[in-house]
N, C-alpha and C. Protein backbone atom coordinates (compact mmCIF):
# COMPACT_ATOMS: atom_id res chain seq x y z
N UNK A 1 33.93 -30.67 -6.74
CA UNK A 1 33.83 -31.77 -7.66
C UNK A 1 35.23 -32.10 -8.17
N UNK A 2 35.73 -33.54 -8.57
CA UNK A 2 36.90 -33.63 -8.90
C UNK A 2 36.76 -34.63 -10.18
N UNK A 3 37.87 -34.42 -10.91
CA UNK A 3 37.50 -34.76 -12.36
C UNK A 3 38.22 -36.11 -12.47
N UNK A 4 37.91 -37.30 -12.85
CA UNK A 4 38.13 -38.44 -13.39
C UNK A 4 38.62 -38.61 -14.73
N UNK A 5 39.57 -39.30 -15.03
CA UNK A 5 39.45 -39.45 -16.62
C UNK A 5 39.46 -40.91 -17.15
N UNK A 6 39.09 -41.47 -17.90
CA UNK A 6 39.11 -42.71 -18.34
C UNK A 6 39.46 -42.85 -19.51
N UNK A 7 40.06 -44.21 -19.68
CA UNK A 7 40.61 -45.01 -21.11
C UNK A 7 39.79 -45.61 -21.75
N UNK A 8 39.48 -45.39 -22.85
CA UNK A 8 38.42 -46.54 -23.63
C UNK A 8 38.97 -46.72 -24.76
N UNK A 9 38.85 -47.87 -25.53
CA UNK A 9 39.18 -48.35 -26.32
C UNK A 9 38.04 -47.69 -27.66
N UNK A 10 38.40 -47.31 -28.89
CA UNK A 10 37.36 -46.72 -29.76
C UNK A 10 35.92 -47.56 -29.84
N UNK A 11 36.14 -48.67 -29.81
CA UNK A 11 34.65 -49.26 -29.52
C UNK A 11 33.58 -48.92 -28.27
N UNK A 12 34.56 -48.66 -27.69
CA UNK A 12 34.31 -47.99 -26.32
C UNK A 12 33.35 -47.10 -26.11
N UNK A 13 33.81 -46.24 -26.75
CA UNK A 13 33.92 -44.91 -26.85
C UNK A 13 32.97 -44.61 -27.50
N UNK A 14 32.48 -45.10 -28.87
CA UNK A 14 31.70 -45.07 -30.29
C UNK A 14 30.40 -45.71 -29.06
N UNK A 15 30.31 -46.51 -28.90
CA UNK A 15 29.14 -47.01 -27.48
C UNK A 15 28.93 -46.17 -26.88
N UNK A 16 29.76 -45.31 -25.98
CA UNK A 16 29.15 -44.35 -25.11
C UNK A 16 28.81 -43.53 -25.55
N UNK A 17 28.95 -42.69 -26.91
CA UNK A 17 28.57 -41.92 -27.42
C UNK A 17 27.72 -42.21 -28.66
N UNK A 18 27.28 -43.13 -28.32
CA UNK A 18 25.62 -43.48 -29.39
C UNK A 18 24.84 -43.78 -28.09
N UNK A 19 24.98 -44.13 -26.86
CA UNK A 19 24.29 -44.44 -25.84
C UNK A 19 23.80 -42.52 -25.42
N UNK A 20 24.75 -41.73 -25.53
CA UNK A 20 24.49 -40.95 -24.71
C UNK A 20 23.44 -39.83 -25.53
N UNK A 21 23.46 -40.07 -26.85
CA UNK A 21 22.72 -39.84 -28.16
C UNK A 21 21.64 -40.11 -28.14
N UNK A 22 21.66 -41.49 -27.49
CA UNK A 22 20.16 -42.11 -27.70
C UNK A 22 19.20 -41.36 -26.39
N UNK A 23 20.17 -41.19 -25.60
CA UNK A 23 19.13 -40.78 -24.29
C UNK A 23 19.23 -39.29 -24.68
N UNK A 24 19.23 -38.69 -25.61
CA UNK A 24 19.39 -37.21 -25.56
C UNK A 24 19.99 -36.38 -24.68
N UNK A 25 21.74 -37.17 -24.07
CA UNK A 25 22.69 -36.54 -23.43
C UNK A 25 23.12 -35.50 -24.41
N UNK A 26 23.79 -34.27 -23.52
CA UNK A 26 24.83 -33.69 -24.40
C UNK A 26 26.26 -34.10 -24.39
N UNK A 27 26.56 -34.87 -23.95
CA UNK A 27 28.28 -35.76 -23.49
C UNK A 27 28.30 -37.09 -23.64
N UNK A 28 29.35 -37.50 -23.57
CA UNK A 28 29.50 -38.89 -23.11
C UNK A 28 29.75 -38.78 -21.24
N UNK A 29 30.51 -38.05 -20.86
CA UNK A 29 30.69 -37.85 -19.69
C UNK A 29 29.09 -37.91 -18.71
N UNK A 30 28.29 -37.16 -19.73
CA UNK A 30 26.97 -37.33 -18.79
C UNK A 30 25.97 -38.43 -18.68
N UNK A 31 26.12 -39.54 -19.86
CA UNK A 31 26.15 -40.59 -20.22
C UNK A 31 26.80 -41.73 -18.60
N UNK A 32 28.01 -41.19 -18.75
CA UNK A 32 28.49 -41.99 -17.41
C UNK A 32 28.09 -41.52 -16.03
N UNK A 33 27.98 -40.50 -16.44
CA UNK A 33 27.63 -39.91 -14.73
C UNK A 33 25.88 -40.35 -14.45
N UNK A 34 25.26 -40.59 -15.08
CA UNK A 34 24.23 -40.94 -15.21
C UNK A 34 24.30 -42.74 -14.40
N UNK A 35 24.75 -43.55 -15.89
CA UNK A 35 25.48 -44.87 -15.12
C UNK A 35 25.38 -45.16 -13.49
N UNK A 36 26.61 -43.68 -13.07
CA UNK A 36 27.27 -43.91 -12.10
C UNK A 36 26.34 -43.72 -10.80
N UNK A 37 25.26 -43.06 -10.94
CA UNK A 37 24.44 -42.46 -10.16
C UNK A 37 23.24 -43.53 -10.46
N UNK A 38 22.85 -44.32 -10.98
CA UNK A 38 22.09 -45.51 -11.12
C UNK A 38 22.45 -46.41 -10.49
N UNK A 39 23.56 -46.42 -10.74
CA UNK A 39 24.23 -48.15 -9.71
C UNK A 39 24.30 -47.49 -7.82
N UNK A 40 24.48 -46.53 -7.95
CA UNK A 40 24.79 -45.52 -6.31
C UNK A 40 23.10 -45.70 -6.02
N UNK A 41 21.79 -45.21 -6.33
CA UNK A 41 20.78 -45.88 -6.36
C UNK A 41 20.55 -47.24 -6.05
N UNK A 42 20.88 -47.95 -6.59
CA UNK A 42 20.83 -49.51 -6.77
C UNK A 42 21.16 -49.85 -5.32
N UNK A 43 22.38 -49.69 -4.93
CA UNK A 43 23.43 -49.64 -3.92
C UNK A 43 22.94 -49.40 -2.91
N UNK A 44 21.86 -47.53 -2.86
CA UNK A 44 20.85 -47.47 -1.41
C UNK A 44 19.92 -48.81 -1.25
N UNK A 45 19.28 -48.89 -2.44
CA UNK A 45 18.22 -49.71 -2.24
C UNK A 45 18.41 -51.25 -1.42
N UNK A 46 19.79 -51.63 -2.25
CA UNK A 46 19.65 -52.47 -1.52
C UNK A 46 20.19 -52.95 -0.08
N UNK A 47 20.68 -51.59 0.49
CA UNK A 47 20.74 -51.14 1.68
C UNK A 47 19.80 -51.22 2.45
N UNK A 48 18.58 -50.42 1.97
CA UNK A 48 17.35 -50.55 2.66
C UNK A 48 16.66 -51.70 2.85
N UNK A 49 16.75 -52.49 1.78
CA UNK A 49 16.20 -53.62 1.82
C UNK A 49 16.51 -55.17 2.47
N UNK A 50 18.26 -55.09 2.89
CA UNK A 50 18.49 -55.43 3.51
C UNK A 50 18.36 -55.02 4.92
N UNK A 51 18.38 -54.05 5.16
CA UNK A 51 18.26 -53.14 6.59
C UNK A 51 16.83 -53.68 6.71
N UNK A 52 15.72 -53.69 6.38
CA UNK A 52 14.66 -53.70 6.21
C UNK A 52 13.86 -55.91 6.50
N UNK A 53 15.14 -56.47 5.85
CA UNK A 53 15.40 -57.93 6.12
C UNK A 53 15.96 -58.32 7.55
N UNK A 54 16.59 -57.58 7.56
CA UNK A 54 17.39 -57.47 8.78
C UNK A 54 16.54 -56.98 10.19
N UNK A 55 15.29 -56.14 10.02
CA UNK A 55 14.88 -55.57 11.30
C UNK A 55 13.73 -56.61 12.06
N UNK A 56 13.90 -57.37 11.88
CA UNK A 56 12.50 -58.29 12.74
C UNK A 56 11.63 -58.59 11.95
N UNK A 57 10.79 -59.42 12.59
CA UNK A 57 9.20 -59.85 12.28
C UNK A 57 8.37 -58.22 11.45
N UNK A 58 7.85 -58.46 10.64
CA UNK A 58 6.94 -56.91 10.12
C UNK A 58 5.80 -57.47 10.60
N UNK A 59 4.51 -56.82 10.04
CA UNK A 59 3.30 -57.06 10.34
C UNK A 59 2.27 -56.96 9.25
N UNK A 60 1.21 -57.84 9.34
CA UNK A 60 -0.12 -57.34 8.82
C UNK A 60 -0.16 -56.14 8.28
N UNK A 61 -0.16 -55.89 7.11
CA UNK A 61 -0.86 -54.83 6.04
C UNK A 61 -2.26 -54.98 5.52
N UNK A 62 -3.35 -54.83 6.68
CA UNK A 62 -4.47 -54.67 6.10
C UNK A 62 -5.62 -53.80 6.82
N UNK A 63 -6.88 -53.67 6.29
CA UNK A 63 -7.13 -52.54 6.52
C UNK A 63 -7.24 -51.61 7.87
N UNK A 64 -6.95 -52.58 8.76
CA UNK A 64 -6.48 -52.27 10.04
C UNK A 64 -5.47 -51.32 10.32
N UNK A 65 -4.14 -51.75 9.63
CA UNK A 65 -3.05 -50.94 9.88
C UNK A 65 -3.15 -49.97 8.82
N UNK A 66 -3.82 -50.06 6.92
CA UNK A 66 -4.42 -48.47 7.01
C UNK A 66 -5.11 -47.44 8.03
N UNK A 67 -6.08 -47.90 8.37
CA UNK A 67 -6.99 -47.28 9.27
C UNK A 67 -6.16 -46.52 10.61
N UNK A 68 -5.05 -47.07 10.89
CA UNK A 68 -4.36 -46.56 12.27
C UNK A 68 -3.29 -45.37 11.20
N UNK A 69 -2.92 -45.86 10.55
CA UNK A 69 -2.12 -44.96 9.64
C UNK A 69 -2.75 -43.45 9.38
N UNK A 70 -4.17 -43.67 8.99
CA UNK A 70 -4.93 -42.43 8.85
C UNK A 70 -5.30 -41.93 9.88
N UNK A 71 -5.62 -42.58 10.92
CA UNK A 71 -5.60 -41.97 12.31
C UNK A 71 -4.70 -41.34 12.75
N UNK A 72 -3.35 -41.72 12.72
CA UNK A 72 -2.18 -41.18 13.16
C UNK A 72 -2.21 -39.39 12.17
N UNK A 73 -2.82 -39.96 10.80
CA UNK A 73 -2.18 -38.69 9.80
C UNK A 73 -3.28 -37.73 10.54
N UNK A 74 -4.20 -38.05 10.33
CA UNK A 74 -5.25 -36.93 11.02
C UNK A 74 -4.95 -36.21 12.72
N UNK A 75 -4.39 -37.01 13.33
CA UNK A 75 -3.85 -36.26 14.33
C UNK A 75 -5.13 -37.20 15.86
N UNK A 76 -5.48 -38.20 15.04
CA UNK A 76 -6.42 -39.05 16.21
C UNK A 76 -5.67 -39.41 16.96
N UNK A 77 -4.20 -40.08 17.22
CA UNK A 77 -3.74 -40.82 18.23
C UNK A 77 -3.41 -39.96 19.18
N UNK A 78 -2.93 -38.73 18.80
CA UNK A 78 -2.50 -37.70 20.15
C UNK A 78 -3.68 -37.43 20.93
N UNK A 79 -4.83 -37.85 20.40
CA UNK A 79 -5.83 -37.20 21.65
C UNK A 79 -6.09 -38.40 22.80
């Protein structure tokens, strides 16, 4: 792990540490790391979701393609 340090201005600062209060952090640091790992989230998602825009035509979601879904889970299609 490698350590970061940042500048904040006291308003700054007085913010991150009533924010990190409110969520029952013990830091401000964990306060941000929190942040930082929300937007990195954000970031997969909309990875996937573009990836996901990006892959072709989808299909019909209905009870059809449940029904093959549970087939598959039960182990019906291998026979």
């Amino acid at each position: 792990m490698t350590i970061m340090h940042l500048s904040l201005s006291e308003a700054l600062r007085a913010f991150v540490d009533a924010q990190a209060a409110d969520r029952g952090l013990d830091t401000a640091d964990a306060y941000v790391l929190e942040l930082i790992e929300r937007e990195e989230g954000r970031a997969r998602l909309r990875a996937m979701l573009l990836d996901g825009i990006n892959s072709g035509p989808g299909r019909v979601v209905d009870a059809d393609y449940f029904e093959e879904l549970h087939s598959r889970a039960r182990g019906d299609a291998a026979e």
